[in-house]
C-alpha atoms as a PDB file:
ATOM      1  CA  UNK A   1    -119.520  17.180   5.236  1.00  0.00           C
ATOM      2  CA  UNK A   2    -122.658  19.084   4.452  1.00  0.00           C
ATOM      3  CA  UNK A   3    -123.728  18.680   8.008  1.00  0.00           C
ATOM      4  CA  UNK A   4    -120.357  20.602   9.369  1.00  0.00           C
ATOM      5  CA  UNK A   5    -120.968  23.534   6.291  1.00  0.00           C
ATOM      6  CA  UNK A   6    -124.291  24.090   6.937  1.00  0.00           C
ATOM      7  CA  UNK A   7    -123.851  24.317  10.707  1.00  0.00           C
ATOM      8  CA  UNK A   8    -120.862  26.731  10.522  1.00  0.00           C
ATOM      9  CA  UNK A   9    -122.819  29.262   7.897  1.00  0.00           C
ATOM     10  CA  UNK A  10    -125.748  29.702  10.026  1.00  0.00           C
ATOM     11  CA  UNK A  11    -123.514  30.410  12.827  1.00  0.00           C
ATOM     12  CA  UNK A  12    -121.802  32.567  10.700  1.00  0.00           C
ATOM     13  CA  UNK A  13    -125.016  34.456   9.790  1.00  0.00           C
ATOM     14  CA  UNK A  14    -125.939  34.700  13.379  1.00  0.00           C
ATOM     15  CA  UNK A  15    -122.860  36.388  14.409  1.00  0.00           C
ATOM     16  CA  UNK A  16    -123.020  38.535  12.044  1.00  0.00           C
ATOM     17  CA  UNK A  17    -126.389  39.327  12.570  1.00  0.00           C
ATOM     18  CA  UNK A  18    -126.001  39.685  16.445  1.00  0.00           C
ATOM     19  CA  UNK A  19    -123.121  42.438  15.487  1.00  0.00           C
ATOM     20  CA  UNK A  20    -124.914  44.278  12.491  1.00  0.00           C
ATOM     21  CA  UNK A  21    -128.211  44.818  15.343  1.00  0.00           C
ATOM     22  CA  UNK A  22    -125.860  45.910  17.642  1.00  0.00           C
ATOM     23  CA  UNK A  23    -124.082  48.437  15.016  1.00  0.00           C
ATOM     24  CA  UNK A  24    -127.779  49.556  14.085  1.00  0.00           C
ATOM     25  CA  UNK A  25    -128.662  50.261  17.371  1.00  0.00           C
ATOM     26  CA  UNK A  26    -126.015  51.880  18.815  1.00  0.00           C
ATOM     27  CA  UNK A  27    -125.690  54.291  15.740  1.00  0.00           C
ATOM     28  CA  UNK A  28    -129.289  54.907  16.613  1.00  0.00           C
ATOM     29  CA  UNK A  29    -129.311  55.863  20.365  1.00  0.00           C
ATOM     30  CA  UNK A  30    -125.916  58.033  19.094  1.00  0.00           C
ATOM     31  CA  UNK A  31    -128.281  60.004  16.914  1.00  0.00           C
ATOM     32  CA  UNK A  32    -131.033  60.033  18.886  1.00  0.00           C
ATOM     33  CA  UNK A  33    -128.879  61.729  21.640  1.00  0.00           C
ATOM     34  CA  UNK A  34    -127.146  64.219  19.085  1.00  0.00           C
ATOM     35  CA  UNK A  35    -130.286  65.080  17.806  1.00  0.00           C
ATOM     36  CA  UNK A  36    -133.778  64.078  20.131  1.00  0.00           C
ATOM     37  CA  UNK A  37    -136.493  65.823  17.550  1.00  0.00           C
ATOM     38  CA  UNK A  38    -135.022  63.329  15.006  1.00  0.00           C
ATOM     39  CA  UNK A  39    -136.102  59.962  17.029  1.00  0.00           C
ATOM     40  CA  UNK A  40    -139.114  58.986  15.635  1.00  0.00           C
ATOM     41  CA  UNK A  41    -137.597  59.424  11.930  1.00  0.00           C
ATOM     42  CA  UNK A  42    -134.256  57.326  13.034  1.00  0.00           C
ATOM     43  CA  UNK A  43    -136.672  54.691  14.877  1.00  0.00           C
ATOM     44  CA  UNK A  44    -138.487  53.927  11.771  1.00  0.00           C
ATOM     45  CA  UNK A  45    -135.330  53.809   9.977  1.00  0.00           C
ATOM     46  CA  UNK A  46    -133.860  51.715  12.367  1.00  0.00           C
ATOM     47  CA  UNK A  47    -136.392  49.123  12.716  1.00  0.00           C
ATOM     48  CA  UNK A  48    -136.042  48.622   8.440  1.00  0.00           C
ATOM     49  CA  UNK A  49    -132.720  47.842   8.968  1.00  0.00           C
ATOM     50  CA  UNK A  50    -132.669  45.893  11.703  1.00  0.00           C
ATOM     51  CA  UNK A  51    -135.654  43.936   9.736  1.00  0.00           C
ATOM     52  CA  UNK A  52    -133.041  43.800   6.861  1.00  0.00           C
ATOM     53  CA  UNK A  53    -130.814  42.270   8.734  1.00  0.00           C
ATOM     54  CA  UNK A  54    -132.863  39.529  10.600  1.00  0.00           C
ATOM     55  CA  UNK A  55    -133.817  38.439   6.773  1.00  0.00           C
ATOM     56  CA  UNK A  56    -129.717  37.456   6.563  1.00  0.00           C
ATOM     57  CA  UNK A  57    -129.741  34.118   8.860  1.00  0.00           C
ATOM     58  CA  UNK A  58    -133.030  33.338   7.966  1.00  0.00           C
ATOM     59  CA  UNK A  59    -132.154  33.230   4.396  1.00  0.00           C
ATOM     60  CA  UNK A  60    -129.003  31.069   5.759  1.00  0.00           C
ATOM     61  CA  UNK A  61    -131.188  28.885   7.547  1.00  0.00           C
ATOM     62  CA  UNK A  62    -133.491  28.113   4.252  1.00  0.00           C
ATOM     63  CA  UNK A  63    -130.332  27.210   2.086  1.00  0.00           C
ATOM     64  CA  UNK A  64    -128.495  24.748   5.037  1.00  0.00           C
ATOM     65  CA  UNK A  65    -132.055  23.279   4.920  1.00  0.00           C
ATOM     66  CA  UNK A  66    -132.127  22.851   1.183  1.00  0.00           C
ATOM     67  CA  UNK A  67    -128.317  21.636   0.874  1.00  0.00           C
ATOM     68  CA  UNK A  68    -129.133  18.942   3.552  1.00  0.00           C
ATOM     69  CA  UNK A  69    -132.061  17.633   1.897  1.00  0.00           C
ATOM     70  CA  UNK A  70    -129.724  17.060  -1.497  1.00  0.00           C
END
């Protein structure tokens, strides 16, 4: 039973993931083509975010690991 919950919450983290990069980014180009002098300010910004969000299935990943070995 820990097999099946650990599996389905790091796929749940990686869908999530997958969306909250592509929210990041989109928002991102959206500004960047409202305002082009801002892009190396909302580049920055988006790359700490997106780094944010990477940390989420990793973190999932750790946990499944440690539940399994229980």
């Amino acid at each position: 039973m820990a097999t099946i919950g650990s599996g389905i919450a790091v796929a749940g983290a990686a869908i999530g993931t997958g969306i909250g990069n592509g929210r990041v980014i989109a928002a991102m180009i959206e500004g960047t083509s409202r305002q082009p002098e801002l892009e190396g300010k909302l580049r920055t910004n988006m790359f700490v975010g997106v780094a944010l969000i990477e940390a989420v299935p990793i973190l999932a990943f750790v946990i499944s690991l440690m539940l399994l070995s229980k």
